[in-house]
Protein backbone atom coordinates (compact mmCIF):
# COMPACT_ATOMS: atom_id res chain seq x y z
CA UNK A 1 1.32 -83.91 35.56
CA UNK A 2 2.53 -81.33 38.63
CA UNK A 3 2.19 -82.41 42.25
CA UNK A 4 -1.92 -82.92 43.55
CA UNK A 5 -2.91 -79.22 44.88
CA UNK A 6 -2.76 -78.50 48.96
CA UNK A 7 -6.29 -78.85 49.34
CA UNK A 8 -6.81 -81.66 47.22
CA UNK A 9 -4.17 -83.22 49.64
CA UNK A 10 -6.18 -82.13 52.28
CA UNK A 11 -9.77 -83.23 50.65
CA UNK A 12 -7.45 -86.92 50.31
CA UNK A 13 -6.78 -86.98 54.05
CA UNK A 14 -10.17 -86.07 55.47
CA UNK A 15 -11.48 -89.09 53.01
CA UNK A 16 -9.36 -91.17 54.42
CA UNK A 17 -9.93 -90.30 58.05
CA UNK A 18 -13.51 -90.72 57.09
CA UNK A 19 -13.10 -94.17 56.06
CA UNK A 20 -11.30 -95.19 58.43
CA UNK A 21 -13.69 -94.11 61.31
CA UNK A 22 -16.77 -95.62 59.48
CA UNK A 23 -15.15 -99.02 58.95
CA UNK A 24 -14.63 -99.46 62.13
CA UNK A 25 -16.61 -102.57 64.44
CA UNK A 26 -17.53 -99.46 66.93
CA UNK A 27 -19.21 -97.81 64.18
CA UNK A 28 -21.06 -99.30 61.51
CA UNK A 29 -23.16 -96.59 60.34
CA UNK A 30 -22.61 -96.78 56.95
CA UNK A 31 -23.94 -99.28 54.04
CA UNK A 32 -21.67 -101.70 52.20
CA UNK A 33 -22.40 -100.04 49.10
CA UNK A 34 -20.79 -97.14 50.76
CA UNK A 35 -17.93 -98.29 52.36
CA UNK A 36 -17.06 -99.61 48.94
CA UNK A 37 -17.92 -96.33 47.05
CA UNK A 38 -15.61 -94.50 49.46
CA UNK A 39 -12.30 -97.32 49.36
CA UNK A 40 -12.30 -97.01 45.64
CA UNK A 41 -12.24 -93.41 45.97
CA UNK A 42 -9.65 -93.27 48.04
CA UNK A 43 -7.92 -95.71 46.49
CA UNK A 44 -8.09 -93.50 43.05
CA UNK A 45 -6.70 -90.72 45.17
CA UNK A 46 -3.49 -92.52 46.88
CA UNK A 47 -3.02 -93.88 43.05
CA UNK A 48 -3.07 -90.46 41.41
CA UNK A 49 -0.88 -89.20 43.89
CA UNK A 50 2.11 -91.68 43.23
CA UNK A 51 2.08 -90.93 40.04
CA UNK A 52 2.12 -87.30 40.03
CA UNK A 53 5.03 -87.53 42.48
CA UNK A 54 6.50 -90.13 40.12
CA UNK A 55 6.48 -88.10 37.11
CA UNK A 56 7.69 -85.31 39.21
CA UNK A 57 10.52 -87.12 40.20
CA UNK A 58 11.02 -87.88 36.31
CA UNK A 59 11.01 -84.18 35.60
CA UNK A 60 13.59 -83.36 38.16
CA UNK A 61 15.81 -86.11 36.49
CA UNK A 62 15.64 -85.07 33.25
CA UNK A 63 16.68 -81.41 33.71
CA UNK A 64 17.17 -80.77 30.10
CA UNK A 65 14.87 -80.55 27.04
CA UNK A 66 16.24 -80.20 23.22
CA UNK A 67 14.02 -77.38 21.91
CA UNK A 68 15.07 -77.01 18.21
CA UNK A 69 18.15 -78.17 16.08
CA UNK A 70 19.35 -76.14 13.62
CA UNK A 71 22.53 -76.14 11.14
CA UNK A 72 24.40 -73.14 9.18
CA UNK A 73 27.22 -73.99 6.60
CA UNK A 74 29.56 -72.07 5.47
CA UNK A 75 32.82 -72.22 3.24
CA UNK A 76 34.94 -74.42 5.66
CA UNK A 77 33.09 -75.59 8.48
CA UNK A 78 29.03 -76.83 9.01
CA UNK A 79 27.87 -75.31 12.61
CA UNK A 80 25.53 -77.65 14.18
CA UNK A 81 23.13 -75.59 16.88
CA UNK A 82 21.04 -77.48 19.71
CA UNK A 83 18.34 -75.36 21.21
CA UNK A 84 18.46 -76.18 24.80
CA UNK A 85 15.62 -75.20 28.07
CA UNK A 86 18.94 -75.15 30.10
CA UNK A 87 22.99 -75.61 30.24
CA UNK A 88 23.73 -78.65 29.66
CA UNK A 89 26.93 -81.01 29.97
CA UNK A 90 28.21 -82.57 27.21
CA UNK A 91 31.15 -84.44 25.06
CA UNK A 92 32.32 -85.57 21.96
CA UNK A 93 34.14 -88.65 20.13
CA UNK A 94 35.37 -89.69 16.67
CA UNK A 95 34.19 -93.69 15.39
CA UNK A 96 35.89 -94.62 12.55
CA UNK A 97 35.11 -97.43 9.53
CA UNK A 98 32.42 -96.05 9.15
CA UNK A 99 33.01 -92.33 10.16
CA UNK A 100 31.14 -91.00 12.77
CA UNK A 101 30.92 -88.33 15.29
CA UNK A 102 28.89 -89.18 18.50
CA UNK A 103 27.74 -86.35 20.95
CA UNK A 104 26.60 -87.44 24.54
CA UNK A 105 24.67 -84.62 26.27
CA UNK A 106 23.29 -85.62 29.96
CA UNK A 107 20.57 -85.27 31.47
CA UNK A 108 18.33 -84.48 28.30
CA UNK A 109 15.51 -85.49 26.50
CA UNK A 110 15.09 -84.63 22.45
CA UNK A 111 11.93 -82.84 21.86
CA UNK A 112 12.22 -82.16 18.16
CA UNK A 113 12.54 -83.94 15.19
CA UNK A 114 16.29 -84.35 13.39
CA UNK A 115 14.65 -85.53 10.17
CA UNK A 116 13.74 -81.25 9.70
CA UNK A 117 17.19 -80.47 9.02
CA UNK A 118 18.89 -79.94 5.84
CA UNK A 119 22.07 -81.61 5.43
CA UNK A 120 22.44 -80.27 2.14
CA UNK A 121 26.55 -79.83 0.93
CA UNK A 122 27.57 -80.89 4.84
CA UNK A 123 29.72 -83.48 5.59
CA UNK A 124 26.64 -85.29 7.45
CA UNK A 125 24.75 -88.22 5.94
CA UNK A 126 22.62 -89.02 8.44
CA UNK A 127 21.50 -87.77 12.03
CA UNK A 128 20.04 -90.38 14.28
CA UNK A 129 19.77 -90.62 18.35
CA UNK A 130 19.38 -92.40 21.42
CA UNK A 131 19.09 -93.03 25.24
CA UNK A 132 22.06 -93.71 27.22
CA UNK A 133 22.37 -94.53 30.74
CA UNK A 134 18.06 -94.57 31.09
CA UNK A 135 18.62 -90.45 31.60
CA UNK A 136 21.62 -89.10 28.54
CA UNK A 137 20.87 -88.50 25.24
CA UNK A 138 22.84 -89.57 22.77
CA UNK A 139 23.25 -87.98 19.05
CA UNK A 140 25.21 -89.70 16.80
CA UNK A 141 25.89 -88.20 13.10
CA UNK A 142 27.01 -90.60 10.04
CA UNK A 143 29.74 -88.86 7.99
CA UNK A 144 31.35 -89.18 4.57
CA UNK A 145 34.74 -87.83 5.21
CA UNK A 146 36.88 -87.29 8.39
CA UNK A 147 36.57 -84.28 10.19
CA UNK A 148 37.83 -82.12 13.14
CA UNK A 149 35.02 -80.85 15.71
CA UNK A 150 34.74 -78.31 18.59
CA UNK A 151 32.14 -77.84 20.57
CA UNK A 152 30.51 -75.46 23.37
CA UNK A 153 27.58 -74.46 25.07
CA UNK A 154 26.49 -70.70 24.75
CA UNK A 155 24.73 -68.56 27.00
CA UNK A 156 21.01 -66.86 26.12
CA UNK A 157 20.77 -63.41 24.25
CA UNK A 158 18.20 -61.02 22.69
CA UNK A 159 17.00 -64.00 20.06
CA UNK A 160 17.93 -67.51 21.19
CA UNK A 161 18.40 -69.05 24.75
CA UNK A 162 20.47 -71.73 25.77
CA UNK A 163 22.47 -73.47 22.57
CA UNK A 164 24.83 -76.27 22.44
CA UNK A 165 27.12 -75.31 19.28
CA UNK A 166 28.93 -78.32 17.55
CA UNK A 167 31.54 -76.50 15.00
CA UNK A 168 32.54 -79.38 12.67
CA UNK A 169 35.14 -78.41 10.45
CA UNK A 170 36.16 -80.15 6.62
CA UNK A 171 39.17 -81.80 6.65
CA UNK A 172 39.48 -83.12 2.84
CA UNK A 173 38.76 -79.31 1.91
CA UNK A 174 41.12 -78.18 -0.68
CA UNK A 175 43.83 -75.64 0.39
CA UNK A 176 42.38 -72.17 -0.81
CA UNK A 177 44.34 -71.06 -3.93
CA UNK A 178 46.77 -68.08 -3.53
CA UNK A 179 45.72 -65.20 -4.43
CA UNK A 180 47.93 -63.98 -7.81
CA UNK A 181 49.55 -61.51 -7.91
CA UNK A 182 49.17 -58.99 -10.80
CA UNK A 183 51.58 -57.99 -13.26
CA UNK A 184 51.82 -54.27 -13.78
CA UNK A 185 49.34 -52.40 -12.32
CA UNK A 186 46.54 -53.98 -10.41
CA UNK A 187 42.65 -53.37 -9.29
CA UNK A 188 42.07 -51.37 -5.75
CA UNK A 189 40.41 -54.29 -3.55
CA UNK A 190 37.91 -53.63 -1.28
CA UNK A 191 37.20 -56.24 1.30
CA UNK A 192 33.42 -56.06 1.93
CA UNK A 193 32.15 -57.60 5.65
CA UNK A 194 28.60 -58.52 6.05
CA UNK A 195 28.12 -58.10 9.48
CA UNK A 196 27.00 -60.79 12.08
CA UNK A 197 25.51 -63.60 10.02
CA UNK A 198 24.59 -67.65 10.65
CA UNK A 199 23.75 -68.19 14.42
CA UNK A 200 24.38 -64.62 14.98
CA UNK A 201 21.80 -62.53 13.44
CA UNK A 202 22.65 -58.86 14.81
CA UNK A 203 19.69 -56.61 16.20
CA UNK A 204 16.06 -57.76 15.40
CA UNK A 205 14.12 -54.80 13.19
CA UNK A 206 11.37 -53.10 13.92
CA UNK A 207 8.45 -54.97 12.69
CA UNK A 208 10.43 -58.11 12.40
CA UNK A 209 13.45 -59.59 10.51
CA UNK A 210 17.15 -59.48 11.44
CA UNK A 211 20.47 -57.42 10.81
CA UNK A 212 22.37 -59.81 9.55
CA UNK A 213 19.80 -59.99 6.59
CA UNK A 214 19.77 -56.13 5.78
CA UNK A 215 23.65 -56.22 5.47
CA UNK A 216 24.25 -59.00 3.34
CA UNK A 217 21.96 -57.39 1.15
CA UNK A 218 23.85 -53.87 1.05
CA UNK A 219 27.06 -55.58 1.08
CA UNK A 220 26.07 -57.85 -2.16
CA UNK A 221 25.03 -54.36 -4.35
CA UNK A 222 27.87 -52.33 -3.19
CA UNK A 223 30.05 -55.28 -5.03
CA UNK A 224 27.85 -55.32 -7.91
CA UNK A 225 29.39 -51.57 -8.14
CA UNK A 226 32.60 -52.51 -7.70
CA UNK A 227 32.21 -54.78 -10.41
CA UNK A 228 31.55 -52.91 -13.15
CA UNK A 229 33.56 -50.23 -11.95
CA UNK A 230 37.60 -50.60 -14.05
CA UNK A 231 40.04 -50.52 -11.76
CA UNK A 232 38.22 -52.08 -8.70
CA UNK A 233 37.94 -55.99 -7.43
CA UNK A 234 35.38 -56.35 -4.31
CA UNK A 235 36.52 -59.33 -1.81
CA UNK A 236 33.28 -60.60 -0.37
CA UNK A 237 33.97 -61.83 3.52
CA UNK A 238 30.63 -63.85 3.52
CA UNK A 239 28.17 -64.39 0.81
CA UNK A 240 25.61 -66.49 2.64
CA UNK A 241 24.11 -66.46 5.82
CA UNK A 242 26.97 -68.07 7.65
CA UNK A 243 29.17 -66.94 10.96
CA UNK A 244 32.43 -65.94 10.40
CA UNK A 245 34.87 -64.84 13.76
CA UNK A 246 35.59 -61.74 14.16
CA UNK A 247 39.81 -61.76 14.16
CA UNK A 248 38.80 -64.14 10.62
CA UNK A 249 36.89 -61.38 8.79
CA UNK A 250 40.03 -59.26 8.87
CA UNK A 251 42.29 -62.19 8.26
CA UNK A 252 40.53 -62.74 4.65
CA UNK A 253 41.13 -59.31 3.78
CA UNK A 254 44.83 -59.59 4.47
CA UNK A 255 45.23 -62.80 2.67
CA UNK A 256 43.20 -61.01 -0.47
CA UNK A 257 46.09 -57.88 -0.24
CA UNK A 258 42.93 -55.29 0.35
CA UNK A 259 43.55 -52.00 0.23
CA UNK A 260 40.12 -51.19 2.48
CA UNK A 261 38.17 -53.30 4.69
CA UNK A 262 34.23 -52.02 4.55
CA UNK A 263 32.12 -53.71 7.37
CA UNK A 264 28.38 -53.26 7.06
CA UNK A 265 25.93 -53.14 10.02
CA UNK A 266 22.52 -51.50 10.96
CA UNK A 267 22.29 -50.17 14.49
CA UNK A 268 19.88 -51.51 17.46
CA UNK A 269 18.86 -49.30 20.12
CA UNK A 270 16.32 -49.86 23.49
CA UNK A 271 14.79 -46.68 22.62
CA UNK A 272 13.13 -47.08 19.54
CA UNK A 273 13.37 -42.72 18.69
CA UNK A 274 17.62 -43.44 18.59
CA UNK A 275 17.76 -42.83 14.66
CA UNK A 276 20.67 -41.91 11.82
CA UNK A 277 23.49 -43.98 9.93
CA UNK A 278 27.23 -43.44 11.48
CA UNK A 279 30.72 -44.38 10.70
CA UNK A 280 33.22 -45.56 12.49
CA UNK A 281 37.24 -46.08 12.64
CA UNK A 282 39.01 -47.38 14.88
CA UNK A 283 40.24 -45.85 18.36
CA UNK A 284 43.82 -44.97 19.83
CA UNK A 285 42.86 -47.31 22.52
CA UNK A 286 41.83 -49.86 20.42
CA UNK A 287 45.31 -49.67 17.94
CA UNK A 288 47.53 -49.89 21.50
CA UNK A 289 45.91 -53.01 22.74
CA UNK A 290 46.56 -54.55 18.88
CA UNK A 291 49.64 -53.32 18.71
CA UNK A 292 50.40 -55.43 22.20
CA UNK A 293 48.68 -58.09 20.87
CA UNK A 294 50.85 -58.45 17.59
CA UNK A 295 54.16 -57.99 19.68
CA UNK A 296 53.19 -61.16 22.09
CA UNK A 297 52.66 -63.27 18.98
CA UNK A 298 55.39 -61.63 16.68
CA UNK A 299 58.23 -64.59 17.24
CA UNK A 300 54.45 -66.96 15.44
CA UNK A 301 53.18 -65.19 13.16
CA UNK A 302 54.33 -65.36 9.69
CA UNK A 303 52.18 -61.98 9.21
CA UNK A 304 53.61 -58.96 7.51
CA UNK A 305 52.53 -55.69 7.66
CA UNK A 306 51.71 -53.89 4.39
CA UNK A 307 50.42 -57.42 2.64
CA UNK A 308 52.73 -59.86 0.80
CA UNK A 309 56.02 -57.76 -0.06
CA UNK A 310 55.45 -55.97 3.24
CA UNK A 311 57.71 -55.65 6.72
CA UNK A 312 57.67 -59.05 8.81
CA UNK A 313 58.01 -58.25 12.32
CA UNK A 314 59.57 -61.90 13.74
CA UNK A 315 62.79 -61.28 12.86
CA UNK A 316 62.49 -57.42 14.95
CA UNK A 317 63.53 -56.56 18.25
CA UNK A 318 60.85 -55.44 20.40
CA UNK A 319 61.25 -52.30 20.44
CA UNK A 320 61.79 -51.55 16.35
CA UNK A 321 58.66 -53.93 16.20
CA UNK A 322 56.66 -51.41 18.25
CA UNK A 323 57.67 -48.12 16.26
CA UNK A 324 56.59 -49.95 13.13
CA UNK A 325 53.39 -51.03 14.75
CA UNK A 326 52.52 -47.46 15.66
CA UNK A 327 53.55 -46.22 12.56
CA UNK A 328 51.32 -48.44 10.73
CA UNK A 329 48.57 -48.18 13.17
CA UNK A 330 48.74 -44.08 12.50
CA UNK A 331 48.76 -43.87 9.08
CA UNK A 332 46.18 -46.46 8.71
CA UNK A 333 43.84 -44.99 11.65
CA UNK A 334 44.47 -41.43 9.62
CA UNK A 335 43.46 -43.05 6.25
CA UNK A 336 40.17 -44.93 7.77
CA UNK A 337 39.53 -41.55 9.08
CA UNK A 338 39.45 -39.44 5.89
CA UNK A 339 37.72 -42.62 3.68
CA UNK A 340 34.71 -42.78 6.46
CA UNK A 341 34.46 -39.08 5.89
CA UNK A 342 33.69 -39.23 2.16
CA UNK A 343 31.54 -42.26 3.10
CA UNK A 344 30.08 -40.15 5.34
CA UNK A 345 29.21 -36.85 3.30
CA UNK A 346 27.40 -39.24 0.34
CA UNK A 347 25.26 -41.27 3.18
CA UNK A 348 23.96 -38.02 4.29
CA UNK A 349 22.45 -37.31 0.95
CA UNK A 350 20.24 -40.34 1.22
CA UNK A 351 19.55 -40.78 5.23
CA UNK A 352 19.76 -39.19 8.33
CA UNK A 353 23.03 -38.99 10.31
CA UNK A 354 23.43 -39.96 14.01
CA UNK A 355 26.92 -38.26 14.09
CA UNK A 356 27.92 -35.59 12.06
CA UNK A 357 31.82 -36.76 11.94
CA UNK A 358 33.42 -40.64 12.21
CA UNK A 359 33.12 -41.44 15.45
CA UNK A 360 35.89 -44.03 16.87
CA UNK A 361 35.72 -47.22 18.76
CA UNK A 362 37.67 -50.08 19.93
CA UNK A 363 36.15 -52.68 17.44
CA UNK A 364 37.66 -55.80 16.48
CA UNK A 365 36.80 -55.84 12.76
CA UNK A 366 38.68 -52.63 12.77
CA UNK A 367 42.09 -53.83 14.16
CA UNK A 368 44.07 -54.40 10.41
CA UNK A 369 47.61 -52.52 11.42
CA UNK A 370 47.77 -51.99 7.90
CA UNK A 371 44.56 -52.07 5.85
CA UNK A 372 42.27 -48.66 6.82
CA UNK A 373 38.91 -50.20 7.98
CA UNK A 374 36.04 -48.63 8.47
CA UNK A 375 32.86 -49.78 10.09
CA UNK A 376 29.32 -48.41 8.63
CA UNK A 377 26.22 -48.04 10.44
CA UNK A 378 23.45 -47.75 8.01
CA UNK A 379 20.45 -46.21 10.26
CA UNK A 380 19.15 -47.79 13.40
CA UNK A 381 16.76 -51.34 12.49
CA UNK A 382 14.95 -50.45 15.67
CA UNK A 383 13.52 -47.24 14.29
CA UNK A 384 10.22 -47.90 12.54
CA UNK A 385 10.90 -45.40 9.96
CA UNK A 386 14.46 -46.86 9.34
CA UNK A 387 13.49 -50.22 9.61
CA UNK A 388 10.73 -49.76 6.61
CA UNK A 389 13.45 -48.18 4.51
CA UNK A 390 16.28 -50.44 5.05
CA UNK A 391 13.93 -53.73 4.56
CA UNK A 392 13.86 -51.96 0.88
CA UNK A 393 15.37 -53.27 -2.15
CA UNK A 394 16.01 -49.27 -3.36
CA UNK A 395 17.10 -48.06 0.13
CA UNK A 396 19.66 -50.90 0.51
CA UNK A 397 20.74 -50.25 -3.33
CA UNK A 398 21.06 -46.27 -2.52
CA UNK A 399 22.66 -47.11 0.74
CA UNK A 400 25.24 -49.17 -0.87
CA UNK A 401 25.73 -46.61 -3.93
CA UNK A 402 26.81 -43.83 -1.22
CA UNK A 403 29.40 -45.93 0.22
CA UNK A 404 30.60 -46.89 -3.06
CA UNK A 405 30.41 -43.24 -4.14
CA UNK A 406 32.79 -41.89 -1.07
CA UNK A 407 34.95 -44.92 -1.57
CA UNK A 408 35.38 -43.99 -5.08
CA UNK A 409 35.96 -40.40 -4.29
CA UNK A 410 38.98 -41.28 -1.53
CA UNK A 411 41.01 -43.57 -4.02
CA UNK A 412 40.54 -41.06 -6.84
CA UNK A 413 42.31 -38.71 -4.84
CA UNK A 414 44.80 -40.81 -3.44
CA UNK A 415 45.49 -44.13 -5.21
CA UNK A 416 47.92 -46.55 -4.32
CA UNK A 417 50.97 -46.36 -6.12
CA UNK A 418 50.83 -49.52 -7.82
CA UNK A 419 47.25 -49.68 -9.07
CA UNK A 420 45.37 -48.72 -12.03
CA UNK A 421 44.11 -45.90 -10.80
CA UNK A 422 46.75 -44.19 -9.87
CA UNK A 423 48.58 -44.83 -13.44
CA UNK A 424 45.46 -43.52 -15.24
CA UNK A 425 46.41 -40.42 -12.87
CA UNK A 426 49.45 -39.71 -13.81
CA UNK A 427 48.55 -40.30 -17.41
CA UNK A 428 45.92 -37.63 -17.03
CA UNK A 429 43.44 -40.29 -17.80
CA UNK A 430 41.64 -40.66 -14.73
CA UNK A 431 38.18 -39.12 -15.23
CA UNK A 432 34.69 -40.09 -13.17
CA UNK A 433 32.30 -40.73 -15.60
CA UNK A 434 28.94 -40.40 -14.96
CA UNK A 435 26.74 -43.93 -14.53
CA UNK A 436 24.04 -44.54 -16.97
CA UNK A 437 20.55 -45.75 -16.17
CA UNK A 438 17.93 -47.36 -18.34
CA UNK A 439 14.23 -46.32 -16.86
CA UNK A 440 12.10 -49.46 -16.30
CA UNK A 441 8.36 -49.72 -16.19
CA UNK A 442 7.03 -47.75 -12.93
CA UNK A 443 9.92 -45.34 -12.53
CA UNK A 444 9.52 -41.89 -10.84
CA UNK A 445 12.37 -39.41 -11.79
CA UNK A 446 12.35 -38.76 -7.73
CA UNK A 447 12.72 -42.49 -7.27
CA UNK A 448 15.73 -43.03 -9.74
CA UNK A 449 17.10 -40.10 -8.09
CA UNK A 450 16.83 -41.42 -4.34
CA UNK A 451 17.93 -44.94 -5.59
CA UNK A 452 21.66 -43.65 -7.02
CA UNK A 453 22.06 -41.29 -4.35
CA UNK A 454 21.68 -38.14 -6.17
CA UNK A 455 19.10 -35.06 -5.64
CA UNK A 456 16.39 -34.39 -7.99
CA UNK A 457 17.69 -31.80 -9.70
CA UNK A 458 21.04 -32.83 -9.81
CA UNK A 459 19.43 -35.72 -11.98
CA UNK A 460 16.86 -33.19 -14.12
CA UNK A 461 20.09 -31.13 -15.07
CA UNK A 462 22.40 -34.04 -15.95
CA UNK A 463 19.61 -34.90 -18.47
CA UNK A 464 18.33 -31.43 -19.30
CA UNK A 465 14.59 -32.51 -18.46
CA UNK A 466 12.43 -29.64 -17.70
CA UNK A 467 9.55 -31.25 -16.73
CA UNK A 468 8.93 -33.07 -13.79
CA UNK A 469 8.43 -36.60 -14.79
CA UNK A 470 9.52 -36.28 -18.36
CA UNK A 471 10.85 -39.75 -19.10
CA UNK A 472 9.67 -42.79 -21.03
CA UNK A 473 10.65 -46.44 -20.72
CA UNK A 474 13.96 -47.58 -22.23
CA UNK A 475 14.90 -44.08 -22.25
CA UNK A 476 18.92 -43.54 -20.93
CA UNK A 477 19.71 -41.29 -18.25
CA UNK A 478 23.31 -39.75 -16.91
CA UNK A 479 23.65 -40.77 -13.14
CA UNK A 480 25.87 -37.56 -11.92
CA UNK A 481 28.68 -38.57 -9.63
């Protein structure tokens, strides 16, 4: 209830000015009946306005509300989200036999219900809550194993406002298992990064529906290719709609040895006309605040550059350190530069391009001294005629085959020294064969041909067809590289 309206204040006062003056042994013009009529009124009035200023003064006390809760897990750690109306204050504490994890936030009042959320493969049993102190809620969550927590309150963006974030990490979790190391020669791996992801879910589409969605999707059929490609292993960064920190995505890919780093993303733009995919590596700015970065944590960091049997830098002087930063940083910049052009050159078969050449930029993802990383932008989400395409199942599977084609193309040329690919080379055995695709029910020979990446004709003459829809179902066709 908000505060009683100035003139109903107003109307309150003249009624009881009226009273009073009728009630009075000077005048008694007025019934009984009357006199009574009007003191009840007035009476209603002075009650109804205690109690709007009462609840008022409630309102302004409890200066919080809990909107929503929500939860993401992923591989180590279950993220625990509070939707909040404002910034709240908060804290944290451990209760052990049985474990527990109790979260005080003050000044709030829950608004939602904690029985809605999944607590499916978390280390939660139970969520329950409280009052405390008449005005602080209290949330306390039942455990099954200890854990380690951190927690903090994040400011609004484009899709959520105010959140309390409670990061609550496993601590029973096995140690992930080294990564062996191949005998002989060894697949090319390609680290493949799902951008955004979890509580972060990237630019919002035209029409509805988020980034992080579109990427996973792209990300999950250019490993499919990888797959069943010999002489390839993809390394997925997320596979589920989880967060994973930035400096962390690159950190898998160096644990994993990979030989590329591919992160996925769809542009967002204020001006819905901005349209075309892009590529990106990463900037001489960028490299020279990394290579800063490494030097002030060299003498801690067990890191080498160039993977497992690579150069450690803590046992460097500074300067030697530096050199071998910039060295790295070069050759790997020079590397992402000619692998995002192939990338590049096959994208432009199937979709616009925003820029014509790899652009360069100071992002994180990118920052591997020694693993070239490139960053894809696979059209703009915020362009209707984009959006419709990537929200496809065929767009995303084309979009995907192009990288995967100019990938392909860049480690044919130059593979690794110690890989498969590069002794099939020098064996004279390296050959691209063509990909094979069996037609299903509802197939268009234009379709097919937009969904691998390839032009119609390129497809009619791999398969000598001379008319224009000429296939059947079950029928084979020759996917030209």
């Amino acid at each position: 209830m908000a505060l009683l309206s100035k003139k109903a204040v107003q109307f309150f006062h003249r009624l009881v000015t009226f009273h009073r003056s009728q009630t009075t042994e000077r005048t008694p013009r007025i019934s009984e009946d009357r006199r009574r009529f009007i003191s009840r009124a007035s009476g209603s009035f002075a009650l109804l306005f205690s109690l709007s200023v009462l609840k008022t003064n409630l309102a302004w006390a409890v200066s919080a509300i809990i909107k929503g809760v929500r939860l993401w897990r992923s591989p180590d750690k279950t993220r625990l989200v509070f939707d909040i109306s404002t910034a709240v204050t908060h804290s944290e504490f451990a209760l052990e036999k049985p474990e527990r994890l109790v979260i005080d936030i003050k000044d709030s009042q829950l608004k939602t219900s904690l029985s809605q959320v999944s607590l499916k493969n978390t280390p939660i049993k139970k969520i329950r809550s409280g009052i405390r102190n008449k005005d602080d809620l209290r949330v306390v969550l039942d455990l099954n194993q200890k854990v380690t927590v951190d927690s903090f309150v994040l400011k609004p963006n484009e899709t959520y406002g105010h959140r309390l974030v409670v990061d609550i990490f496993d601590t029973n979790k096995p140690p992930p298992k080294p990564v062996p190391e191949q005998k002989g020669f060894r697949d090319i791996v390609v680290a493949i990064d799902a951008g955004h992801g979890g509580e972060d879910p990237g630019a919002i589409a035209h029409g509805g529906g988020y980034e992080k969605h579109i990427t996973l999707a792209i990300a999950r059929y250019l490993a499919e290719l990888l797959k069943k490609e010999p002489g390839f292993k993809p390394v997925m960064i997320r596979d589920g709609d989880y967060y994973v920190e930035l400096r962390e995505r690159t950190h898998i890919a160096r644990e994993h040895n990979a030989d590329l780093f591919v992160s996925i993303h769809a542009d967002g733009f204020k001006d819905f006309r901005a349209s075309g995919a892009s590529v990106y590596a990463l900037s001489r700015g960028g490299a020279t605040s990394e290579t800063a970065r490494w030097l002030a944590q060299k003498e801690n960091s067990t890191d080498q550059i160039g993977g497992e049997n690579g150069i450690s830098l803590s046992d460097k002087d500074d300067q030697l350190a530096s050199v071998l930063l910039d060295l790295s940083m070069t050759s790997t910049i020079a590397s992402s530069l000619d692998v995002g052009d192939q990338i590049l050159k096959n994208m432009d078969k199937i979709n616009e391009l925003h820029k014509e050449k790899v652009e360069q930029a100071g992002f994180v993802v990118l920052k591997s001294p020694d693993i070239p990383s490139i960053l894809v932008e696979t059209g703009f989400i915020t362009n209707p005629k984009e959006s419709r395409k990537l929200k496809t199942r065929s767009h995303q599977k084309a979009m995907a085959r192009s990288i995967f084609n100019g990938l392909k193309t860049w480690f044919v040329q130059r593979p690794p020294t110690n890989t498969l690919l590069a002794k099939w080379k020098r064996e004279g055995k390296l050959h691209v064969h063509p990909d094979k695709y069996v037609v299903q029910a509802g197939d268009t020979l234009s379709g097919i041909a937009h969904h691998h990446g390839v032009s119609l004709s390129q497809l009619k003459k791999a398969n000598k067809l001379s008319r224009p829809n000429a296939i059947m179902v079950g029928q084979v066709l020759v996917i030209p590289d």
